[in-house]
PDB file of N, CA and C in Angstrom:
ATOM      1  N   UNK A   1      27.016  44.607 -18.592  1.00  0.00           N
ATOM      2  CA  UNK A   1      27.587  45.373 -17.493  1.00  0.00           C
ATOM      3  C   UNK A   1      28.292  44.427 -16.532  1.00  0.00           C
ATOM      4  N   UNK A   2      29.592  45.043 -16.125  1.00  0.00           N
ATOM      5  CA  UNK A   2      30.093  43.774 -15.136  1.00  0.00           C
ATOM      6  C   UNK A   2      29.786  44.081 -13.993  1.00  0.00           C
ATOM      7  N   UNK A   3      29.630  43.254 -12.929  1.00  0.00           N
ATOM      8  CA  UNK A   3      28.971  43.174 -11.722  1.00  0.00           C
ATOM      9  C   UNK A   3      29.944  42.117 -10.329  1.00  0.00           C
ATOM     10  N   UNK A   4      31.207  41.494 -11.101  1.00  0.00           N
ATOM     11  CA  UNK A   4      32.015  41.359 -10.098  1.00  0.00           C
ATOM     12  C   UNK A   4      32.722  42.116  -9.598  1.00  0.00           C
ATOM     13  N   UNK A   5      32.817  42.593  -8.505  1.00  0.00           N
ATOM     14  CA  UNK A   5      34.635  43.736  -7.825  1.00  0.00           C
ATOM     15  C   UNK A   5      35.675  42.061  -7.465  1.00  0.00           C
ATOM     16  N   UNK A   6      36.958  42.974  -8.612  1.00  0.00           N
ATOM     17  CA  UNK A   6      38.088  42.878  -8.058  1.00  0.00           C
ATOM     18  C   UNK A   6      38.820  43.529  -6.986  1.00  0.00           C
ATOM     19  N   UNK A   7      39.096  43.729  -5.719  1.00  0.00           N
ATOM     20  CA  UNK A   7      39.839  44.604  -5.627  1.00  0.00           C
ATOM     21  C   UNK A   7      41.451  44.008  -4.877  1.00  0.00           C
ATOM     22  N   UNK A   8      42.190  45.052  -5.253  1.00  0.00           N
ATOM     23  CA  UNK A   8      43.331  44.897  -4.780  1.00  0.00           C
ATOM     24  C   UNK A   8      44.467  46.035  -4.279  1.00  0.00           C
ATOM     25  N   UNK A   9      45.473  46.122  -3.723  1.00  0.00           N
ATOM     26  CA  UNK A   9      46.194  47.214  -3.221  1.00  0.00           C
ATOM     27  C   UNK A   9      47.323  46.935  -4.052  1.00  0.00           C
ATOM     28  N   UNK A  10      48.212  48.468  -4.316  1.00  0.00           N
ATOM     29  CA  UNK A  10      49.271  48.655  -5.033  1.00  0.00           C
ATOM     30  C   UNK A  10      49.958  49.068  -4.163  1.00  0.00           C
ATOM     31  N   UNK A  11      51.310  49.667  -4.472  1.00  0.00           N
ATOM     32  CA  UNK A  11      52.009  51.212  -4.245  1.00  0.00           C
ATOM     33  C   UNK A  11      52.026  51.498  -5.491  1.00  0.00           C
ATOM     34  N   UNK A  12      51.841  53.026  -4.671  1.00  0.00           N
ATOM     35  CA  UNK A  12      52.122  53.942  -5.824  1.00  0.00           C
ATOM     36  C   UNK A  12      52.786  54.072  -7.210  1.00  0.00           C
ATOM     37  N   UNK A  13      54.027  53.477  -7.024  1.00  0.00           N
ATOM     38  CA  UNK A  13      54.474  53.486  -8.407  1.00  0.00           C
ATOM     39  C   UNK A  13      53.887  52.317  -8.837  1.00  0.00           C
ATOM     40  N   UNK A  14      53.497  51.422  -8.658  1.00  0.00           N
ATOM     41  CA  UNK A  14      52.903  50.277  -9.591  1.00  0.00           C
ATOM     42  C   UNK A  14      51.991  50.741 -10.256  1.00  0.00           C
ATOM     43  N   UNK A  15      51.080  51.311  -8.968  1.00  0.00           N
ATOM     44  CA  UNK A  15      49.768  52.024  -9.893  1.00  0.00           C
ATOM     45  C   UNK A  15      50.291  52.752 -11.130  1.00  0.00           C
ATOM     46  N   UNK A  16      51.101  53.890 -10.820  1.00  0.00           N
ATOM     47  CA  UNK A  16      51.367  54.550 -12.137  1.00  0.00           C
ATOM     48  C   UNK A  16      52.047  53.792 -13.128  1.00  0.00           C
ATOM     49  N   UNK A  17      52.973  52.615 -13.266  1.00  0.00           N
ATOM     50  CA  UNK A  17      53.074  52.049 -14.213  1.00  0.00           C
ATOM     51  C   UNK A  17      51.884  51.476 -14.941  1.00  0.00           C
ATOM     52  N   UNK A  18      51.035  51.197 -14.202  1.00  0.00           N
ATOM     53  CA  UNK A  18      49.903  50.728 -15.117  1.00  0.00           C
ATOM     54  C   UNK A  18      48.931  51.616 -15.571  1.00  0.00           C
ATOM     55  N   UNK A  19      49.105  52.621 -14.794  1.00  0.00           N
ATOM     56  CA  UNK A  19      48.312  53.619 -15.528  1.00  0.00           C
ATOM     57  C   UNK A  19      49.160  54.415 -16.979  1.00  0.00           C
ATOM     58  N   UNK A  20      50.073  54.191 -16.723  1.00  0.00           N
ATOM     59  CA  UNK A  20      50.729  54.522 -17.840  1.00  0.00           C
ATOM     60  C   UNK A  20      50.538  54.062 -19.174  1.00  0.00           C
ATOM     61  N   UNK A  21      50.964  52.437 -18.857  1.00  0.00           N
ATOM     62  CA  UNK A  21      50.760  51.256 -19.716  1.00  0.00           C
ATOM     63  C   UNK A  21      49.191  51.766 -20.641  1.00  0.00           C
ATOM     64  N   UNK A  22      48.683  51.405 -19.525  1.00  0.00           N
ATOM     65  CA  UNK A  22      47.084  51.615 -19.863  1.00  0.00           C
ATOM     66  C   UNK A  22      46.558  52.904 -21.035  1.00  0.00           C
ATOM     67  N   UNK A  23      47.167  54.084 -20.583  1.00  0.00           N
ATOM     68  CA  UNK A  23      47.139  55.115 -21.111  1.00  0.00           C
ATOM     69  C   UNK A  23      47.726  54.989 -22.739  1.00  0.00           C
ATOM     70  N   UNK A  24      48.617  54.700 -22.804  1.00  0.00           N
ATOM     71  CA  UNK A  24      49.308  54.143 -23.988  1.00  0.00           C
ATOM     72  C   UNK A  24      48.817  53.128 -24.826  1.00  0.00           C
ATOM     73  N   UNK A  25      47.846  52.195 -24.583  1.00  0.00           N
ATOM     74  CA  UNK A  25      46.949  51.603 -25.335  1.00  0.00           C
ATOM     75  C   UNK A  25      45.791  51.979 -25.410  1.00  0.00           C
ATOM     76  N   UNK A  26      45.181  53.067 -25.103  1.00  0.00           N
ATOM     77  CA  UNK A  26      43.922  53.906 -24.638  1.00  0.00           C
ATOM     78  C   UNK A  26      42.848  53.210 -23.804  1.00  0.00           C
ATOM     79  N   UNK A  27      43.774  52.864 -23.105  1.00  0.00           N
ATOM     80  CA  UNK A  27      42.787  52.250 -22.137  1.00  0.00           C
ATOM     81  C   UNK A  27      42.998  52.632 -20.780  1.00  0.00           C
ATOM     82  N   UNK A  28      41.388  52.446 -20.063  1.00  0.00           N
ATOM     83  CA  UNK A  28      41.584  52.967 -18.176  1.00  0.00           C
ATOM     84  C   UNK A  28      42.280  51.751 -17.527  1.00  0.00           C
ATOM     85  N   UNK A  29      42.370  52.185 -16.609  1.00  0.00           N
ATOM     86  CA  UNK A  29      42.989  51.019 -15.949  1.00  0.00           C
ATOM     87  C   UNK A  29      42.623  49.782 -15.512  1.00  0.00           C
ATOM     88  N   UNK A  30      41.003  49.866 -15.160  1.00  0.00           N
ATOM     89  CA  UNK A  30      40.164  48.423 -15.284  1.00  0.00           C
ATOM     90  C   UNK A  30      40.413  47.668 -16.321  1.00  0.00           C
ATOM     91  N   UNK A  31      40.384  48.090 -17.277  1.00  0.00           N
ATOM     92  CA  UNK A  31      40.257  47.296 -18.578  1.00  0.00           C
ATOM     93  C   UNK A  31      41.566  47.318 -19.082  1.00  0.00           C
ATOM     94  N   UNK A  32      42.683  47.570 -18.601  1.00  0.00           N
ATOM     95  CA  UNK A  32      44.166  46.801 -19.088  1.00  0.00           C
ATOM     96  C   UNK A  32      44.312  45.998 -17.844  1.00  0.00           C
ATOM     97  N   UNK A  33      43.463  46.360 -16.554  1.00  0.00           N
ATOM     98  CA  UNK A  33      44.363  45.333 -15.742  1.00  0.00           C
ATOM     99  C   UNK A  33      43.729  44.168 -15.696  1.00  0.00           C
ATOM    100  N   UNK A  34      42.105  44.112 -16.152  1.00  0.00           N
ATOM    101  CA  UNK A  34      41.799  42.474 -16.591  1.00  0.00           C
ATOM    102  C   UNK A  34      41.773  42.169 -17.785  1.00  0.00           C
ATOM    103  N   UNK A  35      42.388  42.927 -18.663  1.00  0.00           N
ATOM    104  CA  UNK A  35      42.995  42.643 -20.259  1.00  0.00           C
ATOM    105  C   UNK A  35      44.410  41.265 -19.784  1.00  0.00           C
ATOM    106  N   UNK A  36      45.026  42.406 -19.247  1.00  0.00           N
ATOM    107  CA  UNK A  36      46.298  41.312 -18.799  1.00  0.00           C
ATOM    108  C   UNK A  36      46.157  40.354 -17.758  1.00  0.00           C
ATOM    109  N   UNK A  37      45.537  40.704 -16.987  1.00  0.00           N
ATOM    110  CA  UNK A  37      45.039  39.367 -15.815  1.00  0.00           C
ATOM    111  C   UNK A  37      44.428  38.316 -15.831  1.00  0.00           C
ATOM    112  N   UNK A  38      43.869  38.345 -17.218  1.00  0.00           N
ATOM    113  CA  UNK A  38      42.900  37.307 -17.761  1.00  0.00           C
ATOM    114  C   UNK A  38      44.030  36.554 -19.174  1.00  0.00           C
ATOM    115  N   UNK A  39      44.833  37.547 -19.967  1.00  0.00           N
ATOM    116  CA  UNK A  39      45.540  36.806 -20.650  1.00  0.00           C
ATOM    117  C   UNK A  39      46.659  36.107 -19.683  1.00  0.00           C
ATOM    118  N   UNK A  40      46.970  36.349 -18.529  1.00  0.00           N
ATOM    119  CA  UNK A  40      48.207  35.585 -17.794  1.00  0.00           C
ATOM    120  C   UNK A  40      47.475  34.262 -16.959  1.00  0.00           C
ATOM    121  N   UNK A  41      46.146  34.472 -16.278  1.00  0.00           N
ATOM    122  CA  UNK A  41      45.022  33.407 -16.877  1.00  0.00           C
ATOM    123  C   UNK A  41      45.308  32.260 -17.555  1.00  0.00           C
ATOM    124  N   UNK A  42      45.511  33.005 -18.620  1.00  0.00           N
ATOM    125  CA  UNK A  42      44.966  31.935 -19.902  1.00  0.00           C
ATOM    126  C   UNK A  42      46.080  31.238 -20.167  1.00  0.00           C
ATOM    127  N   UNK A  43      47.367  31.936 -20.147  1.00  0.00           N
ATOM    128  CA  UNK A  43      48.467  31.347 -20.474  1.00  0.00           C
ATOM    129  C   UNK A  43      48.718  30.005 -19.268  1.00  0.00           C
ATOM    130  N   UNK A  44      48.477  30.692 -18.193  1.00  0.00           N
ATOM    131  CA  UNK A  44      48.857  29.254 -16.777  1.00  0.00           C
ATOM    132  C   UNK A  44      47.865  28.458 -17.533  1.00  0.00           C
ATOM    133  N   UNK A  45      46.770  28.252 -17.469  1.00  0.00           N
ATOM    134  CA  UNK A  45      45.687  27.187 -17.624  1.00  0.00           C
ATOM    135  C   UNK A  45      46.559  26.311 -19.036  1.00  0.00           C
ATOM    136  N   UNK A  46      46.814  27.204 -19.641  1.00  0.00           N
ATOM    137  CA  UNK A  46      47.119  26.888 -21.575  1.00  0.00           C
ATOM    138  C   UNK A  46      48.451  25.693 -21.136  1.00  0.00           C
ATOM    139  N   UNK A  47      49.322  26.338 -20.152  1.00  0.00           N
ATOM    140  CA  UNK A  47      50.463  25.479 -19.561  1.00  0.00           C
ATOM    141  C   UNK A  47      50.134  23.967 -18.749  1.00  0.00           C
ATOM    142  N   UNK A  48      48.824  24.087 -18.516  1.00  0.00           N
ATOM    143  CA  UNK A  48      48.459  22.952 -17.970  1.00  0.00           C
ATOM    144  C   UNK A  48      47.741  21.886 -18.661  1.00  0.00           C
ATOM    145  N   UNK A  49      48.140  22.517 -20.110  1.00  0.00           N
ATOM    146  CA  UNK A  49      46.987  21.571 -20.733  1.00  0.00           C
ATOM    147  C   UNK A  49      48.324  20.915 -22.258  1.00  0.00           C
ATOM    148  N   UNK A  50      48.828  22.059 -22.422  1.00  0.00           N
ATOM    149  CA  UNK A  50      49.935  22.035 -23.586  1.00  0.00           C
ATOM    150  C   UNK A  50      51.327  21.549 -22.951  1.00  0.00           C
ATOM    151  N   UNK A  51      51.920  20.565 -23.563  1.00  0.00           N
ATOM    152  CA  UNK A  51      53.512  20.684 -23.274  1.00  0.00           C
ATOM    153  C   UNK A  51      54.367  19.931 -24.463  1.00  0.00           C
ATOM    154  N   UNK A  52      55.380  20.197 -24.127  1.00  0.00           N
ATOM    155  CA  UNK A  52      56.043  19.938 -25.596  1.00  0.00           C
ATOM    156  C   UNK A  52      57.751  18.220 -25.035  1.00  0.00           C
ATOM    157  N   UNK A  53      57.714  17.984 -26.230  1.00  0.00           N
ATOM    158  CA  UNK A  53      58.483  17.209 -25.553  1.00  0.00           C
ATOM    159  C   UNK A  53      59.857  16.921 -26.885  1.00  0.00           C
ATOM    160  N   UNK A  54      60.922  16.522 -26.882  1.00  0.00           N
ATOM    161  CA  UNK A  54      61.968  16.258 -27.559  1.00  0.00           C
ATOM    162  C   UNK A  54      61.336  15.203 -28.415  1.00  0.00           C
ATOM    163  N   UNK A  55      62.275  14.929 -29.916  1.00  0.00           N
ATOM    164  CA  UNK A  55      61.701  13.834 -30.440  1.00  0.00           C
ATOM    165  C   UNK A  55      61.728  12.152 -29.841  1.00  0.00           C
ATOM    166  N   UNK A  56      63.139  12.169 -29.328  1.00  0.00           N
ATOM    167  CA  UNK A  56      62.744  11.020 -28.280  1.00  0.00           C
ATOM    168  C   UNK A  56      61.707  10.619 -27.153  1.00  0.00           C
ATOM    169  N   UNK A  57      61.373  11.487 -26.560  1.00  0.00           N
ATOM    170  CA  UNK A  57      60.487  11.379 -25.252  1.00  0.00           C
ATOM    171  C   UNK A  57      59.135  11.782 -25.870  1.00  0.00           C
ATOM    172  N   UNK A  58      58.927  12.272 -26.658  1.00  0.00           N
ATOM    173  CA  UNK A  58      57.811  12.220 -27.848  1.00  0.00           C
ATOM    174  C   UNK A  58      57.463  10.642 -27.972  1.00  0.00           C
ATOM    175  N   UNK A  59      58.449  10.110 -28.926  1.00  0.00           N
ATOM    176  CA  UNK A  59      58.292   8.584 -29.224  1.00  0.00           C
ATOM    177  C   UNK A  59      57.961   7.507 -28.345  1.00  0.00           C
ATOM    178  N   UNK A  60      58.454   8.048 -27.061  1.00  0.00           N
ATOM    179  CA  UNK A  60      58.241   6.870 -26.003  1.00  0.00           C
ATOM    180  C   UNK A  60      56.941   7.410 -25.429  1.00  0.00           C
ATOM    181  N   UNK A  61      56.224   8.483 -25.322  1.00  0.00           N
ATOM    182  CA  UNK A  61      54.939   9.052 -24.806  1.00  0.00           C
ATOM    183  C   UNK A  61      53.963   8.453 -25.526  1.00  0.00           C
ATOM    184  N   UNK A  62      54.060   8.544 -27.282  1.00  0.00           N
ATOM    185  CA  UNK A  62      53.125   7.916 -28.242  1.00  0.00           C
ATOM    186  C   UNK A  62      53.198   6.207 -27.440  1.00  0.00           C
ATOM    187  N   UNK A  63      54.485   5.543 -27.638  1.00  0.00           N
ATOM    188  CA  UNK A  63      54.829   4.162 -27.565  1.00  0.00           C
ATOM    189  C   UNK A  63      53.406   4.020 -26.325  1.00  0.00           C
ATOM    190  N   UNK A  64      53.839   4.635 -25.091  1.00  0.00           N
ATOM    191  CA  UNK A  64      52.846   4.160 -23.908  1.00  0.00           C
ATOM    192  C   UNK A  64      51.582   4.557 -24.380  1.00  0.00           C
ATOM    193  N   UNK A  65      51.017   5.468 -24.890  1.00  0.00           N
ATOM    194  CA  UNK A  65      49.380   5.706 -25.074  1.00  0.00           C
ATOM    195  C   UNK A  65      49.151   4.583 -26.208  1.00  0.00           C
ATOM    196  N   UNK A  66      49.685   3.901 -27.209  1.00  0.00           N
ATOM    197  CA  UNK A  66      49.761   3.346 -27.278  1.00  0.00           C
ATOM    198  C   UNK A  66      49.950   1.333 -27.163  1.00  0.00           C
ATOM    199  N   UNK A  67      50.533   1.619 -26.084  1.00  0.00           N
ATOM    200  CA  UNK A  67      50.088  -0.361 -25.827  1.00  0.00           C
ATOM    201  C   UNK A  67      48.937  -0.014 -25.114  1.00  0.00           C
ATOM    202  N   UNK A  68      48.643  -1.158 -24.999  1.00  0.00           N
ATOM    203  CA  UNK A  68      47.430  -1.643 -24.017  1.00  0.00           C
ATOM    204  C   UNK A  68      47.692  -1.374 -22.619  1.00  0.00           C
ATOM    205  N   UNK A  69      46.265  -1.323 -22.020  1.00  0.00           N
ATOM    206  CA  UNK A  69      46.803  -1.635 -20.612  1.00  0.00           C
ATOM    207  C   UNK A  69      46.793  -3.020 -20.092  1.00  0.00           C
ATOM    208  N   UNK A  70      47.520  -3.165 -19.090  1.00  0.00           N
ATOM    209  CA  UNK A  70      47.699  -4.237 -18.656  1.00  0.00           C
ATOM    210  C   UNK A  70      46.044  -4.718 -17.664  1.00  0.00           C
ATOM    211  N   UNK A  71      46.209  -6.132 -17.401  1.00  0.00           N
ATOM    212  CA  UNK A  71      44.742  -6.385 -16.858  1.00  0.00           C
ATOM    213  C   UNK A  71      44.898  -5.688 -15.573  1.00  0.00           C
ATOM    214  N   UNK A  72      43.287  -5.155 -14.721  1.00  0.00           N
ATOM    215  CA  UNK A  72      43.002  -4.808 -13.737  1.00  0.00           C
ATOM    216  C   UNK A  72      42.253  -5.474 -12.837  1.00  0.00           C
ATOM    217  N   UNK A  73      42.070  -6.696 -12.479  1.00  0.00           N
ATOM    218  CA  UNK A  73      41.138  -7.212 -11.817  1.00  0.00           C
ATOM    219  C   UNK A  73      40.085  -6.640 -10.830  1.00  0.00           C
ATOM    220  N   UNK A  74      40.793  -5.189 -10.402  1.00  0.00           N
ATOM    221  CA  UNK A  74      39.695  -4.441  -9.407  1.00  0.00           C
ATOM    222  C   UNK A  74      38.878  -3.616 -10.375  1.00  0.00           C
ATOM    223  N   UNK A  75      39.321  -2.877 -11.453  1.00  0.00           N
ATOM    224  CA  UNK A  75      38.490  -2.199 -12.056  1.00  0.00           C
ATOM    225  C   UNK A  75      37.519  -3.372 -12.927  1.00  0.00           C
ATOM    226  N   UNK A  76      37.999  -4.127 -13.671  1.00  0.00           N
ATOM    227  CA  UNK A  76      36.956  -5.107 -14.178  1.00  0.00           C
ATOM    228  C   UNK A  76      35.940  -5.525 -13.221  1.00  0.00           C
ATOM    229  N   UNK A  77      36.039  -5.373 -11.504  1.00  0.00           N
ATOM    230  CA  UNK A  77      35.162  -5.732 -10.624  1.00  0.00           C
ATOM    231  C   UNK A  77      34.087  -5.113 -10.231  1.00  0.00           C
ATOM    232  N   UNK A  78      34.725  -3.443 -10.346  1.00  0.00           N
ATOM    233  CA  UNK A  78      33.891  -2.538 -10.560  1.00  0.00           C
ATOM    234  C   UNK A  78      32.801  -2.221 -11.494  1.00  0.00           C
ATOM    235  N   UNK A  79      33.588  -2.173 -12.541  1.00  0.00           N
ATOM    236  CA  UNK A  79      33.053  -2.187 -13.846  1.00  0.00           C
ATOM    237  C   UNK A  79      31.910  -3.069 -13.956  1.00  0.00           C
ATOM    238  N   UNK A  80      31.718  -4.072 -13.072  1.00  0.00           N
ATOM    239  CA  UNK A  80      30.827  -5.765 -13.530  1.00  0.00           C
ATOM    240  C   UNK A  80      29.714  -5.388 -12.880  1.00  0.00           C
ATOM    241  N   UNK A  81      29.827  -4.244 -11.532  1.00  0.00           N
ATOM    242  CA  UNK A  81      28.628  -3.925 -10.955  1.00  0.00           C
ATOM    243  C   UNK A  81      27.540  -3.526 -11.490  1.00  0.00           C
ATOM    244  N   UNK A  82      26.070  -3.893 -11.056  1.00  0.00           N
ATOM    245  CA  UNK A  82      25.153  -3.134 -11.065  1.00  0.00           C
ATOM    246  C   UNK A  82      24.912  -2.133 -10.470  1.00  0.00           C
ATOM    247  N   UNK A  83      24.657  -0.921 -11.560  1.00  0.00           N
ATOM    248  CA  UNK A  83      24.527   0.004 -10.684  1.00  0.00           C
ATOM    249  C   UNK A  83      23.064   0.036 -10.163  1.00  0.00           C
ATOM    250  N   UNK A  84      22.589   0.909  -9.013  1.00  0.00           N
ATOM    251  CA  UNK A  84      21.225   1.058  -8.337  1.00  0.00           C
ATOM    252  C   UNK A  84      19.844   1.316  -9.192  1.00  0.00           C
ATOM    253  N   UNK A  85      20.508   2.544 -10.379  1.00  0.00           N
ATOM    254  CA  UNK A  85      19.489   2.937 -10.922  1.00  0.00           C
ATOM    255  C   UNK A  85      19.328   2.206 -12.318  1.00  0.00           C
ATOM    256  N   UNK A  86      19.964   1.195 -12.811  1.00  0.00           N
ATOM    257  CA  UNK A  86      20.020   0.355 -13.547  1.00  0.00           C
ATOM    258  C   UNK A  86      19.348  -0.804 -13.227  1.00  0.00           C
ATOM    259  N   UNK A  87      19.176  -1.249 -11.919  1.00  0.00           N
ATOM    260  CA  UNK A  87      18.511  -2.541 -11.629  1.00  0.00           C
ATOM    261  C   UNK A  87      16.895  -2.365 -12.012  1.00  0.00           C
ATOM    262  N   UNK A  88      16.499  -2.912 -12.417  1.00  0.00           N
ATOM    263  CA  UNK A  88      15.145  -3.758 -12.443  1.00  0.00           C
ATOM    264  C   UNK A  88      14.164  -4.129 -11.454  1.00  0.00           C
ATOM    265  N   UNK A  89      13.867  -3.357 -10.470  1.00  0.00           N
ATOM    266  CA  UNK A  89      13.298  -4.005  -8.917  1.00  0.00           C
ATOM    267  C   UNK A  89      12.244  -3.337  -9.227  1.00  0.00           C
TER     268      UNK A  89
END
């Protein structure tokens, strides 16, 4: 059973477009409007995770994940610490 409220305000004709919509896939209107609110969701998140690139700028993306990194002297400094719950006392 779901137990969060969405709520939100329309006008009128919006509402009825989606009730329409809705109607036409046999569905109420709760359940097309977080059918689609959750796939448009998914798609932003999906955009933040996926991207595409030409075969050139491809090649030079591999090239950099690829070399090494260069030295860090502050993170190797970090890195050298003991941490608190690691010590021995």
């Amino acid at each position: 059973m779901r137990d969060a409220a969405i709520n939100l305000r329309a006008f009128p004709e919006q509402r009825d477009l989606i009730d329409h919509a809705a109607t036409l896939l046999g569905k109420n209107r709760s359940d097309f409007m977080l059918e689609a609110a959750c796939d448009k969701a998914q798609s932003v998140v999906l955009d933040q995770v996926f991207f595409s690139l030409d075969t050139e700028r491809f090649r030079q993306f591999t090239k950099m994940l690829d070399t090494p990194p260069a030295r860090n002297p502050g993170l190797e400094r970090l890195m050298a610490v003991t941490l608190p719950w690691d010590s021995k006392a």
